[in-house]
Protein backbone atom coordinates (compact mmCIF):
# COMPACT_ATOMS: atom_id res chain seq x y z
CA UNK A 1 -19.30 9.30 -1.80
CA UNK A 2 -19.28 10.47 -5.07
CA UNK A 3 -22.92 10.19 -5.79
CA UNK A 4 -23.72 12.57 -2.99
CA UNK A 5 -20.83 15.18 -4.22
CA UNK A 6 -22.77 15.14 -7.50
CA UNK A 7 -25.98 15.27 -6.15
CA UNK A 8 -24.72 18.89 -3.62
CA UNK A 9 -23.30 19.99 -6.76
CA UNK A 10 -26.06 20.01 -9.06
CA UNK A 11 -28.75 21.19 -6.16
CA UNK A 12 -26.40 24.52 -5.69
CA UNK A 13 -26.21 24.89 -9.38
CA UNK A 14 -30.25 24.67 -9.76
CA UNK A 15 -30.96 26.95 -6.57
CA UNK A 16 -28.42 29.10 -8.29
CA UNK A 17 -30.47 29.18 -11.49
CA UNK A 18 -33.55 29.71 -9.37
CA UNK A 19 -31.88 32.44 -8.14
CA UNK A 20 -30.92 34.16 -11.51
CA UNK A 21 -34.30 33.47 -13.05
CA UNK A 22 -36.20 34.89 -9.74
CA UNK A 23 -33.73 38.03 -10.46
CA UNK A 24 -34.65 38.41 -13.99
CA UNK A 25 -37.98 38.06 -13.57
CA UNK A 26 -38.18 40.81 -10.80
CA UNK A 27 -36.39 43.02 -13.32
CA UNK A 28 -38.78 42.71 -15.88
CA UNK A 29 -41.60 42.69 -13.56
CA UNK A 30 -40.44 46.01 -12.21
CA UNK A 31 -40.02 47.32 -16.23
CA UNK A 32 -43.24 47.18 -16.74
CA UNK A 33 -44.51 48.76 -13.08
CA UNK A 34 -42.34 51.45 -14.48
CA UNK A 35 -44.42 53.46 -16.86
CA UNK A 36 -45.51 56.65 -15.44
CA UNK A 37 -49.51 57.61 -15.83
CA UNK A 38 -50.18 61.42 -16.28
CA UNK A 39 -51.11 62.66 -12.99
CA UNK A 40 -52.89 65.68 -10.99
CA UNK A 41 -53.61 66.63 -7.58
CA UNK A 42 -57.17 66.48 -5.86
CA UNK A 43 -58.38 69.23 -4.06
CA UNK A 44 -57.23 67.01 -0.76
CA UNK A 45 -53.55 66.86 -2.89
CA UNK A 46 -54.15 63.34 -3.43
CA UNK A 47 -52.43 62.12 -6.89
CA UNK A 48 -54.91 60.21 -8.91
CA UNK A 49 -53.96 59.72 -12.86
CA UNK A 50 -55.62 61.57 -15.18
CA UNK A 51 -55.90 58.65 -17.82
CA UNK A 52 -56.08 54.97 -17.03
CA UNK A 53 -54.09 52.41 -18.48
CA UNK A 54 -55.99 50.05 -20.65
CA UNK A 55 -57.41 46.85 -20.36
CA UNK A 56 -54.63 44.25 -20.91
CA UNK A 57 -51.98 46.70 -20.06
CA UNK A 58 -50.28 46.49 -16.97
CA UNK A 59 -51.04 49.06 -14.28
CA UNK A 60 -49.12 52.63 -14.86
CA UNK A 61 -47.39 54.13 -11.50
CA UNK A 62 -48.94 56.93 -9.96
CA UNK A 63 -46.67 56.51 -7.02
CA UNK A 64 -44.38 54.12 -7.76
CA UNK A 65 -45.52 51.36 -4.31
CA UNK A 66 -46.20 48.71 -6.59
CA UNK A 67 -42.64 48.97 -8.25
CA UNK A 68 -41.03 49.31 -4.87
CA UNK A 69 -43.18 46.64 -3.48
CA UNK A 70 -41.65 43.67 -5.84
CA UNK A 71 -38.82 41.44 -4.28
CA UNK A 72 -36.64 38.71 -4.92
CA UNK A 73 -36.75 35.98 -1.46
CA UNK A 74 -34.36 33.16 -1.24
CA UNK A 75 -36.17 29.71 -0.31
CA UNK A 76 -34.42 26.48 0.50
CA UNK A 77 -35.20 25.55 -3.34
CA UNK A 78 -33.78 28.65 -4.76
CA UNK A 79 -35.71 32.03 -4.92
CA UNK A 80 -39.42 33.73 -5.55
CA UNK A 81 -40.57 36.68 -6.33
CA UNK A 82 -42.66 38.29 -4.42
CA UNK A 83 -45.16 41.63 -4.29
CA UNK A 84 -45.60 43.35 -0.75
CA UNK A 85 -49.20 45.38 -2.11
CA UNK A 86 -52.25 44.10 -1.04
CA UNK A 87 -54.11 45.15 -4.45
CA UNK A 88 -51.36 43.11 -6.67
CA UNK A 89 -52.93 40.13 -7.52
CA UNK A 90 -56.53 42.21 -7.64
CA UNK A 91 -54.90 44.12 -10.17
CA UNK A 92 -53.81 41.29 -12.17
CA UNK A 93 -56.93 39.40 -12.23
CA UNK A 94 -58.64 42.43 -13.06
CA UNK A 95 -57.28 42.82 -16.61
CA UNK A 96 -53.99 45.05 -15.62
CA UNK A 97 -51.65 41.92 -15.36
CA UNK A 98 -47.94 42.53 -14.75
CA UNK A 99 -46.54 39.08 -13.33
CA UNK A 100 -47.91 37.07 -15.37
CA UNK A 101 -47.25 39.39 -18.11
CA UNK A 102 -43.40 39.58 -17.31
CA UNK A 103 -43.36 35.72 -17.16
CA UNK A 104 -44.90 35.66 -20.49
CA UNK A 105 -42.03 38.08 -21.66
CA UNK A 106 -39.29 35.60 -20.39
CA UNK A 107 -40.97 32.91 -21.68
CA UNK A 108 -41.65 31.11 -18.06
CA UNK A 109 -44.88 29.45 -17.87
CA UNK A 110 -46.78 27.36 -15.24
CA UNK A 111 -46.86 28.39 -10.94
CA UNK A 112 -43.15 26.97 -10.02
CA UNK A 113 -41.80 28.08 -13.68
């Protein structure tokens, strides 16, 4: 009846928000992947940067994987974001954060913020 209309209508409108959030947070997440570090070639051409970013900061892009790496999946509950790097989460625990950072920025807190 009515009680179930209202209940479909305000789980759309929630996975919807989940969506938008998931979205924003993505964006900023990718903002701050964004900064470029000064770079050079090795002798082997390998780019390596020629100053690191510092302690607290998030990590700069040497070659922009980590940026490309971040995406927004849709779950049954709304959306995630999600980083396809292995080294992610060593780099945020590591004093480079950029997640946890962005959720900071938005003002999300907690794991299913």
């Amino acid at each position: 009846g009515r009680d179930v209309q209202l209940n479909e209508f305000f789980q759309k409108h929630a996975r919807q928000r989940g969506v938008l959030m998931a979205e924003q947070l993505a964006a900023e997440v990718r903002r701050l992947l964004s900064v470029p570090a000064p770079v050079r070639k090795t002798a082997s051409g390998k780019l390596v940067a020629t100053t690191r970013a510092k302690p607290g900061a998030p990590p700069r892009a040497i070659t922009y994987a980590l940026y490309n790496s971040v995406r927004v999946q849709r779950t049954a509950r709304g959306a995630k974001v999600a980083v396809w790097m292995p080294y992610a989460a060593y780099l945020e625990k590591m004093g480079h954060p950029f997640l946890s950072l962005a959720m900071k920025h938005l003002g999300l807190t907690g794991r299913n913020a």
